[in-house]
PDB file of N, CA and C in Angstrom:
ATOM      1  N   UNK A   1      -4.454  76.203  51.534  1.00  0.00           N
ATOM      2  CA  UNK A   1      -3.496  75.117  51.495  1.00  0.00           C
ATOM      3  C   UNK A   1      -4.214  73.768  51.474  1.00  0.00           C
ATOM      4  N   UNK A   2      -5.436  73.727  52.498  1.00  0.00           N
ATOM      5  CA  UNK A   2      -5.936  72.077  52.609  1.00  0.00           C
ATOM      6  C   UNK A   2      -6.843  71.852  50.891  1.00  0.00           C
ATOM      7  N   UNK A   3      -7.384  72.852  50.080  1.00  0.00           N
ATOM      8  CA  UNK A   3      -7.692  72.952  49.031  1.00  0.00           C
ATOM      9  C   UNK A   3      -6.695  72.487  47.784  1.00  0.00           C
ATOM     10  N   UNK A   4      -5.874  73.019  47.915  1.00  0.00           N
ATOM     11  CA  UNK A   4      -4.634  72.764  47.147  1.00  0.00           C
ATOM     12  C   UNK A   4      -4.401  71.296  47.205  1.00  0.00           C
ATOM     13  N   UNK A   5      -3.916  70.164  48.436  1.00  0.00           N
ATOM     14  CA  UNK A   5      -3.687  69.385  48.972  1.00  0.00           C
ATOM     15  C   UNK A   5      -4.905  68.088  48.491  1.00  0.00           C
ATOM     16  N   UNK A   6      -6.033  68.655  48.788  1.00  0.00           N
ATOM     17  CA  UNK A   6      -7.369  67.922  48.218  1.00  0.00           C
ATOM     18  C   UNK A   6      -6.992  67.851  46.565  1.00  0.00           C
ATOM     19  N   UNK A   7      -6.975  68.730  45.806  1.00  0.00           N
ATOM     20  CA  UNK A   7      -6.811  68.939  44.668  1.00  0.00           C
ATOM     21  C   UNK A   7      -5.650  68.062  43.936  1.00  0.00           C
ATOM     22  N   UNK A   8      -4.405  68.209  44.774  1.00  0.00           N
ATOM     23  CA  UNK A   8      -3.713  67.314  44.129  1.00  0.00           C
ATOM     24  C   UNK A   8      -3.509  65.919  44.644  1.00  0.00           C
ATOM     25  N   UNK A   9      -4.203  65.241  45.512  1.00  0.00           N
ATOM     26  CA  UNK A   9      -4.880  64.106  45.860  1.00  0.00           C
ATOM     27  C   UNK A   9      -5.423  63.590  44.634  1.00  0.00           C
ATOM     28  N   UNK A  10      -6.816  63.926  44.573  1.00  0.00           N
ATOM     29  CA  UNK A  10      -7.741  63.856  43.259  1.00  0.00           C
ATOM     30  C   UNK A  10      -6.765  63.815  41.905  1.00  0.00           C
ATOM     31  N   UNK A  11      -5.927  64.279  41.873  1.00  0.00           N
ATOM     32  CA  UNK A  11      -4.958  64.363  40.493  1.00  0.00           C
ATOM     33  C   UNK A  11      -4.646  62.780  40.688  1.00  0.00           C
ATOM     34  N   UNK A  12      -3.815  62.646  41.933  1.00  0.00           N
ATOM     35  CA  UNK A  12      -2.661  61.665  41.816  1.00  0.00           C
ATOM     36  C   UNK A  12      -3.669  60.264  41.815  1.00  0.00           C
ATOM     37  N   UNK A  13      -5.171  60.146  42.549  1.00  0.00           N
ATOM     38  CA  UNK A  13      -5.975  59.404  42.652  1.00  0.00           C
ATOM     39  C   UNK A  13      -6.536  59.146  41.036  1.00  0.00           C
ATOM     40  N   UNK A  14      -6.624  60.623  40.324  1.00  0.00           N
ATOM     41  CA  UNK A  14      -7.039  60.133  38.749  1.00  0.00           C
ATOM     42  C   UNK A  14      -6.048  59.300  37.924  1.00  0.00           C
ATOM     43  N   UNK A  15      -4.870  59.872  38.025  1.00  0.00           N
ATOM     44  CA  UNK A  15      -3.619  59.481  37.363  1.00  0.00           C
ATOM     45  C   UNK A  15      -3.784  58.083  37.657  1.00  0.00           C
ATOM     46  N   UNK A  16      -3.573  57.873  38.979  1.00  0.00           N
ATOM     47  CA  UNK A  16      -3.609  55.856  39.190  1.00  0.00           C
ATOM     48  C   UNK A  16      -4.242  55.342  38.910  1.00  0.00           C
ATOM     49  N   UNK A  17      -5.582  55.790  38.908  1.00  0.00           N
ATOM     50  CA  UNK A  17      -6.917  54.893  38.374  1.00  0.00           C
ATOM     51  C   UNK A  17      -6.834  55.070  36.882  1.00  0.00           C
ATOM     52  N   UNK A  18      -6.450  55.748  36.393  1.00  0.00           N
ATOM     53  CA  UNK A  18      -6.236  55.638  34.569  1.00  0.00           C
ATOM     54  C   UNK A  18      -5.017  54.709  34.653  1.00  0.00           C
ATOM     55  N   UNK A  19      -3.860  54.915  35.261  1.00  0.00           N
ATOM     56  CA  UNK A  19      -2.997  53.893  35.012  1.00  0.00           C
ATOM     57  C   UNK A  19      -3.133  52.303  35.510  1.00  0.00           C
ATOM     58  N   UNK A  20      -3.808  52.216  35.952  1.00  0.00           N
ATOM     59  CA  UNK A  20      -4.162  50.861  37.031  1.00  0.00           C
ATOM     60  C   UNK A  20      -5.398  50.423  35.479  1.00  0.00           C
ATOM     61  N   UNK A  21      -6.509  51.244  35.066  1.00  0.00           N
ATOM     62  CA  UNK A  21      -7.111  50.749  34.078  1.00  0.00           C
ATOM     63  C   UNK A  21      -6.285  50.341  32.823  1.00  0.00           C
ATOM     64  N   UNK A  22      -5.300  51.125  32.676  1.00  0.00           N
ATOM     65  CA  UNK A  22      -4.735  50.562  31.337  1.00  0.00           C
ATOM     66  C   UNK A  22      -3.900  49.350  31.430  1.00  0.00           C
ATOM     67  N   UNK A  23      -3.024  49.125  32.815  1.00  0.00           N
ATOM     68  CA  UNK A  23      -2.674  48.024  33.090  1.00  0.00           C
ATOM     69  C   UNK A  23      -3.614  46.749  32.696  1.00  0.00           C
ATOM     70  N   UNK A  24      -5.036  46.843  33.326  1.00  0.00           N
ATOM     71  CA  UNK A  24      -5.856  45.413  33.175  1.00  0.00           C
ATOM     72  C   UNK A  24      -5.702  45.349  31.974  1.00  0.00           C
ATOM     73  N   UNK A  25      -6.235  46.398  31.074  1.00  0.00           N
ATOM     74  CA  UNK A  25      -6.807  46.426  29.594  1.00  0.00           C
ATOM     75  C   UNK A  25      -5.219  45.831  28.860  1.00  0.00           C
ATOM     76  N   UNK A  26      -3.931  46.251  29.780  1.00  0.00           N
ATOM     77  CA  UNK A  26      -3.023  45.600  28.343  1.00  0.00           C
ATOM     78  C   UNK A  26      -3.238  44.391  28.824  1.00  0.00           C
ATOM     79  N   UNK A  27      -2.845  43.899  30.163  1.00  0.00           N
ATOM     80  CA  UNK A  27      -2.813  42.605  30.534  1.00  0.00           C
ATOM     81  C   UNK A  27      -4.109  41.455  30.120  1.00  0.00           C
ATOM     82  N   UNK A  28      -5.218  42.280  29.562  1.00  0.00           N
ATOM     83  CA  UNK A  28      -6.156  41.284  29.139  1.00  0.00           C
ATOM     84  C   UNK A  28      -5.861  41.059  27.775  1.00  0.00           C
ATOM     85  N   UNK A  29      -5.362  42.292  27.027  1.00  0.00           N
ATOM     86  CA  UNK A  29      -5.177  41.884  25.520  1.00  0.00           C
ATOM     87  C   UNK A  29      -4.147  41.152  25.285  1.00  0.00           C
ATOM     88  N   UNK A  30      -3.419  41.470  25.794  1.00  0.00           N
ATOM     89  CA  UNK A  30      -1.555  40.573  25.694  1.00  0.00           C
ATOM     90  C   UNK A  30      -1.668  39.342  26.321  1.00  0.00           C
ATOM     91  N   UNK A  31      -2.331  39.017  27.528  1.00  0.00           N
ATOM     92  CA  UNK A  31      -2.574  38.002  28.133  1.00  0.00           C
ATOM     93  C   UNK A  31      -0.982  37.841  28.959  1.00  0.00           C
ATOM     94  N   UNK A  32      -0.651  36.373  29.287  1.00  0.00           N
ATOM     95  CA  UNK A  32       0.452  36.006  30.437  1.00  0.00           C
ATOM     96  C   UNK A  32       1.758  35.631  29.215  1.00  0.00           C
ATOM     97  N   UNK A  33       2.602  36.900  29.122  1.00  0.00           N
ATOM     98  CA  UNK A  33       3.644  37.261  28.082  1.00  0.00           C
ATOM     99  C   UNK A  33       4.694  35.952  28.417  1.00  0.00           C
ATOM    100  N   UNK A  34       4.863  36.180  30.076  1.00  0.00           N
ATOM    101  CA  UNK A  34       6.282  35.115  30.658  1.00  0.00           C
ATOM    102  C   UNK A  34       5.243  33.999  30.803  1.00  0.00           C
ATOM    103  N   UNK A  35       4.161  33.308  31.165  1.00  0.00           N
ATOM    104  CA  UNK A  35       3.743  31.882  30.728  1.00  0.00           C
ATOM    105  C   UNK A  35       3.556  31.209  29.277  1.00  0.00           C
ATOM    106  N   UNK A  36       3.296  32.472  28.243  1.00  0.00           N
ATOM    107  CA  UNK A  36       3.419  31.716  26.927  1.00  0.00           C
ATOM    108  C   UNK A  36       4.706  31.531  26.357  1.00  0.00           C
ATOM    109  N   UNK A  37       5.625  32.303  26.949  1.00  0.00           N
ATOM    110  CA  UNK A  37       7.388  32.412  26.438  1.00  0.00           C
ATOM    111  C   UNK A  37       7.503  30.881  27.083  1.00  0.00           C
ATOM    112  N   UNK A  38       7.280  30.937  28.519  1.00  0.00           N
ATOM    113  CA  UNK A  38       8.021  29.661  28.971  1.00  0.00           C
ATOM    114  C   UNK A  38       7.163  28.333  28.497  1.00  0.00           C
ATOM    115  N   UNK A  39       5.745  28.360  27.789  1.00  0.00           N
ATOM    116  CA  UNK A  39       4.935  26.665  27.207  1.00  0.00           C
ATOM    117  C   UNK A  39       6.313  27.020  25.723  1.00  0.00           C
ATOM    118  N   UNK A  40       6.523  27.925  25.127  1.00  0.00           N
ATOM    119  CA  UNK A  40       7.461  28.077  23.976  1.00  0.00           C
ATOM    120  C   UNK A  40       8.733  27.455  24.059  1.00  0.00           C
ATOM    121  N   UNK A  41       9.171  28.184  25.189  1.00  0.00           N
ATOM    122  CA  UNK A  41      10.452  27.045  25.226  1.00  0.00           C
ATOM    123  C   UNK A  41      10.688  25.592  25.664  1.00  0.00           C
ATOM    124  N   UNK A  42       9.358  25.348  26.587  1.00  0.00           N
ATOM    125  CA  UNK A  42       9.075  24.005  26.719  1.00  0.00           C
ATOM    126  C   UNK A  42       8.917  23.117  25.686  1.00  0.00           C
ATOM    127  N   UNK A  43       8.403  23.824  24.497  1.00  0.00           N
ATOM    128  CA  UNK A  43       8.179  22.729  23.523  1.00  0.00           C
ATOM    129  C   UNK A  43       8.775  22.578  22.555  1.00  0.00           C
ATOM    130  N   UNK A  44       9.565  23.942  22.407  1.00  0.00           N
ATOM    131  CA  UNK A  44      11.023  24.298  21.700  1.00  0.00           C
ATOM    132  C   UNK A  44      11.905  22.222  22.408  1.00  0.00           C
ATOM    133  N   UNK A  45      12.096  22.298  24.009  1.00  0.00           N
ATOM    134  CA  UNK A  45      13.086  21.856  24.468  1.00  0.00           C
ATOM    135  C   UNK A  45      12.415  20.142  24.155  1.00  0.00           C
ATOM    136  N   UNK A  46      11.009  19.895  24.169  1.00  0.00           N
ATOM    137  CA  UNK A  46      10.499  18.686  24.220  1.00  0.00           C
ATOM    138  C   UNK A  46      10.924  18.078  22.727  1.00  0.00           C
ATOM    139  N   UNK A  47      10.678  19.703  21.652  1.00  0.00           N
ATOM    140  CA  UNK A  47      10.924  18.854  20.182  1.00  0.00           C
ATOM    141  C   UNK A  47      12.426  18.550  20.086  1.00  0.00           C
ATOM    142  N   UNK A  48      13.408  19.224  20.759  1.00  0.00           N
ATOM    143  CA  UNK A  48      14.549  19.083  20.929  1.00  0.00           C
ATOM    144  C   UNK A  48      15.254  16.856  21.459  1.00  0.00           C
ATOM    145  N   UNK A  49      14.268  17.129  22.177  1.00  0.00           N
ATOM    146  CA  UNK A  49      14.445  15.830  22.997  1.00  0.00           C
ATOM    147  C   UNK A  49      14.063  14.581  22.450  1.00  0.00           C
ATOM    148  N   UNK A  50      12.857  14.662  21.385  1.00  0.00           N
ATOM    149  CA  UNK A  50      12.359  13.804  20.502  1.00  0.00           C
ATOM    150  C   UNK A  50      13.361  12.851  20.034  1.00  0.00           C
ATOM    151  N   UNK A  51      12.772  11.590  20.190  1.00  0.00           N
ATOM    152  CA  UNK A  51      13.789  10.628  19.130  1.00  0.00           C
ATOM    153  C   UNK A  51      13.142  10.484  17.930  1.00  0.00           C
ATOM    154  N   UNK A  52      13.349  10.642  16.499  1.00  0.00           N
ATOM    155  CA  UNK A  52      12.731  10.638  15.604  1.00  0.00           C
ATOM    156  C   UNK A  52      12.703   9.014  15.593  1.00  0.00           C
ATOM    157  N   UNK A  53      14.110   8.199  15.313  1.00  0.00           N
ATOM    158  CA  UNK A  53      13.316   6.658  14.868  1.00  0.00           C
ATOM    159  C   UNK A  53      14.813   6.331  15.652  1.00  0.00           C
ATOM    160  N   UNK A  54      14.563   4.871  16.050  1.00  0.00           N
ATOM    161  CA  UNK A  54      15.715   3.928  16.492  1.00  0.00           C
ATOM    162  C   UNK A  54      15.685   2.487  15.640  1.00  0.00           C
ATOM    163  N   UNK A  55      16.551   2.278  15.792  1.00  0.00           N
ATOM    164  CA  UNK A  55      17.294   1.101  14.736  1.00  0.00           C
ATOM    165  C   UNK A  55      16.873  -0.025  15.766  1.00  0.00           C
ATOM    166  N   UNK A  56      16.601  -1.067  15.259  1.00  0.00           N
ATOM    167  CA  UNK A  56      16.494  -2.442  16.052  1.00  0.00           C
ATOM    168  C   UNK A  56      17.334  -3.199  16.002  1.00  0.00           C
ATOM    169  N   UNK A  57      17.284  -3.873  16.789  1.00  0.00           N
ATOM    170  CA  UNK A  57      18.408  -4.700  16.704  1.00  0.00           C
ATOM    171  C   UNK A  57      18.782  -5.505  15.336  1.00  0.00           C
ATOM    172  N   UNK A  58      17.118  -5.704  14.524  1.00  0.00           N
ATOM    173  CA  UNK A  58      17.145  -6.842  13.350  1.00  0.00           C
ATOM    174  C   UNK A  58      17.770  -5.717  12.135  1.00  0.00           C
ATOM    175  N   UNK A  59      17.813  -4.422  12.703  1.00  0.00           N
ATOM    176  CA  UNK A  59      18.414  -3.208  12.026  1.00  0.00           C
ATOM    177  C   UNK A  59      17.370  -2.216  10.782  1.00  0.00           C
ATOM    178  N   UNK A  60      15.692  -2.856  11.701  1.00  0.00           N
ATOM    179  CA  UNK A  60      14.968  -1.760  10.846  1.00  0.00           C
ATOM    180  C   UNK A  60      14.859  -0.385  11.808  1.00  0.00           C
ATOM    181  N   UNK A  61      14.623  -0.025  10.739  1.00  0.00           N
ATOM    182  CA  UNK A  61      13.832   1.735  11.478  1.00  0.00           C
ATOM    183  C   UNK A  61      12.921   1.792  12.089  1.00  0.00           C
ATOM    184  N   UNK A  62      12.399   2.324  13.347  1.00  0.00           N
ATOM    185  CA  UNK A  62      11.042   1.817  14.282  1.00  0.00           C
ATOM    186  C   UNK A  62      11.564   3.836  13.712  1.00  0.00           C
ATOM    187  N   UNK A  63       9.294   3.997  13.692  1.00  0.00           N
ATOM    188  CA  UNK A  63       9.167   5.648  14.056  1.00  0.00           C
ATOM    189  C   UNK A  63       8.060   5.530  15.335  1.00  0.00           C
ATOM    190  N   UNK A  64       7.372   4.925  14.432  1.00  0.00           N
ATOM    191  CA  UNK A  64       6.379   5.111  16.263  1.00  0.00           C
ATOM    192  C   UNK A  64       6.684   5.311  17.483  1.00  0.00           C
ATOM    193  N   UNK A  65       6.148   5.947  18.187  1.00  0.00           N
ATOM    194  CA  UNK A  65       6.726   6.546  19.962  1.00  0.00           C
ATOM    195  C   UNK A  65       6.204   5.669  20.902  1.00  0.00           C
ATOM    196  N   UNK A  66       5.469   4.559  20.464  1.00  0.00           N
ATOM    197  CA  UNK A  66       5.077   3.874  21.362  1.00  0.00           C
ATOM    198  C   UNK A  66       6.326   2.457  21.436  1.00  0.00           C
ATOM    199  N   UNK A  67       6.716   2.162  19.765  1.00  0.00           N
ATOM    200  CA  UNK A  67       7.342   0.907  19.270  1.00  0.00           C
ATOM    201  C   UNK A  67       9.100   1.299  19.695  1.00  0.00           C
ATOM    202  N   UNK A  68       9.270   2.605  20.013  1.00  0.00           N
ATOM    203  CA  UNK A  68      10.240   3.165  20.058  1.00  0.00           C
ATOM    204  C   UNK A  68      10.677   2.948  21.806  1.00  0.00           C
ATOM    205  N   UNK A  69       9.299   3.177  22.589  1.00  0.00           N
ATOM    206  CA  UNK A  69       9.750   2.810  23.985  1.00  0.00           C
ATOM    207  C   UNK A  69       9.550   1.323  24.075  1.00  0.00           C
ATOM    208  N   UNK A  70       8.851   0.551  23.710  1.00  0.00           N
ATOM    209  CA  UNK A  70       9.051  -1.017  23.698  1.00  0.00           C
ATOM    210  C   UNK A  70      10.736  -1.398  23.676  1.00  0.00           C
ATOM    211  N   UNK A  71      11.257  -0.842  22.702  1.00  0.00           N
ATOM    212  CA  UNK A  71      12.246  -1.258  22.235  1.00  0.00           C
ATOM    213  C   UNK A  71      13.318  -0.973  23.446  1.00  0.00           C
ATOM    214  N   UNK A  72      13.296   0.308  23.953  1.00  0.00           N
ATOM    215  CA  UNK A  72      14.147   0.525  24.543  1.00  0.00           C
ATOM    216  C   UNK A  72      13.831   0.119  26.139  1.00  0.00           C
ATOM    217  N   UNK A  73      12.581  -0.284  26.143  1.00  0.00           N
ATOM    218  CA  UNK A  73      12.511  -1.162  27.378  1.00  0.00           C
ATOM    219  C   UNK A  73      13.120  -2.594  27.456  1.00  0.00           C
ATOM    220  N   UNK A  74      12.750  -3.180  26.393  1.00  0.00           N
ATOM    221  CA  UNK A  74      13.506  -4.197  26.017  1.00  0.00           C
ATOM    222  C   UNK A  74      14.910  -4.440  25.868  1.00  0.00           C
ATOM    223  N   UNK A  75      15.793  -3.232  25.438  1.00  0.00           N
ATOM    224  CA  UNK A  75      16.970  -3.444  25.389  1.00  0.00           C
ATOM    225  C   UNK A  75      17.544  -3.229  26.983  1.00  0.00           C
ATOM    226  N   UNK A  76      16.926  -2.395  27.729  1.00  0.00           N
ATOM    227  CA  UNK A  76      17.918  -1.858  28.832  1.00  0.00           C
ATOM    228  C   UNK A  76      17.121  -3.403  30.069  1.00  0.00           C
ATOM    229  N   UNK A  77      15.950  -4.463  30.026  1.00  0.00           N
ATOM    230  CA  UNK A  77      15.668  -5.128  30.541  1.00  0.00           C
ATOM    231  C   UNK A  77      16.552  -5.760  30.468  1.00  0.00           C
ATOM    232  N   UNK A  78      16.902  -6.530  29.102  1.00  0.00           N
ATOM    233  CA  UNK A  78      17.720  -7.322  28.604  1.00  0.00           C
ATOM    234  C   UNK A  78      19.546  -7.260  28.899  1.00  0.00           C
ATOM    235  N   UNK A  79      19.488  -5.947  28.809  1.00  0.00           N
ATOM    236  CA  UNK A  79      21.010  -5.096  29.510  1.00  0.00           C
ATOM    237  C   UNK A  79      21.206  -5.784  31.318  1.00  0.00           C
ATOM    238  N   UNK A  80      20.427  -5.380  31.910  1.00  0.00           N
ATOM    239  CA  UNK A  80      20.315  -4.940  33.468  1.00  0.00           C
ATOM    240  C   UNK A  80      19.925  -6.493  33.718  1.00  0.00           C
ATOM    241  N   UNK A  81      18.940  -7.106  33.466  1.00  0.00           N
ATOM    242  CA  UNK A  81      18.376  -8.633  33.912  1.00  0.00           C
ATOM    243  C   UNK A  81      18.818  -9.762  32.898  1.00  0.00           C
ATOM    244  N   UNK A  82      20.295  -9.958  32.863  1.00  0.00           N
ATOM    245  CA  UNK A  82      20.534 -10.839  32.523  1.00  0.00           C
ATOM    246  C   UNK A  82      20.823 -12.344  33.322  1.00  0.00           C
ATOM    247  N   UNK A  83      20.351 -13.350  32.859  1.00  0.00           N
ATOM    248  CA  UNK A  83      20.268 -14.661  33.356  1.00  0.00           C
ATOM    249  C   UNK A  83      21.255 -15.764  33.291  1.00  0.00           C
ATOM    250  N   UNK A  84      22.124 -15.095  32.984  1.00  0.00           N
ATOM    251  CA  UNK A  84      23.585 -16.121  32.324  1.00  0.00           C
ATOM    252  C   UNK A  84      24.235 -16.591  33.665  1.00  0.00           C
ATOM    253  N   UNK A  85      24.365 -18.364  33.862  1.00  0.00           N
ATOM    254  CA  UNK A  85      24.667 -18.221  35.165  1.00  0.00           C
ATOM    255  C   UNK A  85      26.154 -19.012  34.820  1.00  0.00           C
ATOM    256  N   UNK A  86      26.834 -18.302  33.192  1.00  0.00           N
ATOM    257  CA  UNK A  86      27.919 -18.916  32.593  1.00  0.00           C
ATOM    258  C   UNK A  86      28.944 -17.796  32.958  1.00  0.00           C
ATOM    259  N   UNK A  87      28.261 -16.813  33.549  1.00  0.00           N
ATOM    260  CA  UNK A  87      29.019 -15.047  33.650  1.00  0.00           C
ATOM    261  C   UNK A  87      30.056 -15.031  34.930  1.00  0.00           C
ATOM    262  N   UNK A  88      30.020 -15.868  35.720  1.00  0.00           N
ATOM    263  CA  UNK A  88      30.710 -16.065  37.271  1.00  0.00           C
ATOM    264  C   UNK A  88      31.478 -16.967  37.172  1.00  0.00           C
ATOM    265  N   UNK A  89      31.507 -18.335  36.172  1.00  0.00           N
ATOM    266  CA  UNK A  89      31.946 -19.169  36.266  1.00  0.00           C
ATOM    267  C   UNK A  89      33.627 -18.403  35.696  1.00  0.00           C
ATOM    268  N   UNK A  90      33.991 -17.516  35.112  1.00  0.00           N
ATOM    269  CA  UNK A  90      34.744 -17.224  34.061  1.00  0.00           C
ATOM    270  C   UNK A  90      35.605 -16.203  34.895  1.00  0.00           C
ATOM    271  N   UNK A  91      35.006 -15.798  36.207  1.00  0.00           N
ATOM    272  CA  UNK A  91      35.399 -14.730  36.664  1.00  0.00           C
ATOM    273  C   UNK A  91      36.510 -14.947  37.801  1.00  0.00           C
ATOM    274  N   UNK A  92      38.202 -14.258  37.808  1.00  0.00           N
ATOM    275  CA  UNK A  92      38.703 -14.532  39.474  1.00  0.00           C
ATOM    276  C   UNK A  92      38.333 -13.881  40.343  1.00  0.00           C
ATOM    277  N   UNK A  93      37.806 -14.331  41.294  1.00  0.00           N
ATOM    278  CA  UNK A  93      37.646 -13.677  42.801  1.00  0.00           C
ATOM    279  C   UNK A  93      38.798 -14.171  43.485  1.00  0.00           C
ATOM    280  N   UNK A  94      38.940 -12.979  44.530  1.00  0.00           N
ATOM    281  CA  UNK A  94      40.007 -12.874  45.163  1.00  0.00           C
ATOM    282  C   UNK A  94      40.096 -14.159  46.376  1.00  0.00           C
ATOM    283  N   UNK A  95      40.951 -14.787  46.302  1.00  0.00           N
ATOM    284  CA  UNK A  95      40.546 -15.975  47.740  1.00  0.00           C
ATOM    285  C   UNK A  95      40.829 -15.109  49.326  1.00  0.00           C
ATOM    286  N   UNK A  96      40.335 -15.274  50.136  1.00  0.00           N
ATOM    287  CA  UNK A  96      40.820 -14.971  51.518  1.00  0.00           C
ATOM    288  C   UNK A  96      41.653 -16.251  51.845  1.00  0.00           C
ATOM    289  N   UNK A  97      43.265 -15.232  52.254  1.00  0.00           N
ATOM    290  CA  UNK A  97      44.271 -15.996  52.502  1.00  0.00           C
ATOM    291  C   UNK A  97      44.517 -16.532  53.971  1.00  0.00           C
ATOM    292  N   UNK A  98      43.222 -15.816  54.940  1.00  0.00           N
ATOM    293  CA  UNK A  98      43.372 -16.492  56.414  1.00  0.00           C
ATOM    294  C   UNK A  98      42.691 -17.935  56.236  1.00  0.00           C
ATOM    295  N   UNK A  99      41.941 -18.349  55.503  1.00  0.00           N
ATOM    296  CA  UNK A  99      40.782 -19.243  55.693  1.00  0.00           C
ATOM    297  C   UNK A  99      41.305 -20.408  54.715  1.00  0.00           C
TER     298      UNK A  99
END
């Protein structure tokens, strides 16, 4: 019986070590399957996101990615920090009727 027992030890010990070798060997040839899927869809989602060109205000076509964030820094500065101190004068505020 302890012969038998030894014997199929050694089996189940060969079996794993052949299967444990073929594991490395696919995993070295195939390499990281779910890290190259997910740089794929990353760049799937980045070309997705791309602005190809924006219109200027003078109404040309900007392509450059650099002339493209100028622009839109400029517009949302220009949006958000405006200096008009003609913008309040125009406006009703409510009076407080105790005072």
């Amino acid at each position: 019986m302890e012969t038998a027992t030894r014997r199929l030890n050694d089996i189940l010990l060969a079996k794993t070590s052949y299967a444990m070798q073929r594991l490395k060997v696919r995993q070295y040839s195939q390499g990281n399957r779910a890290g190259r899927a997910m740089a794929a869809l990353l760049r799937k989602k980045q070309a997705q996101s791309k602005i190809p060109y924006l219109i200027s205000n003078e109404g040309t076509k900007i392509y450059n990615p650099q002339d493209i964030n100028d622009e839109m820094a400029n517009f949302y500065h220009n949006l958000y920090n405006f200096s008009s101190t003609h913008f309040y004068r125009n406006l009703d505020f409510p009076h407080d009727s105790l005072h």
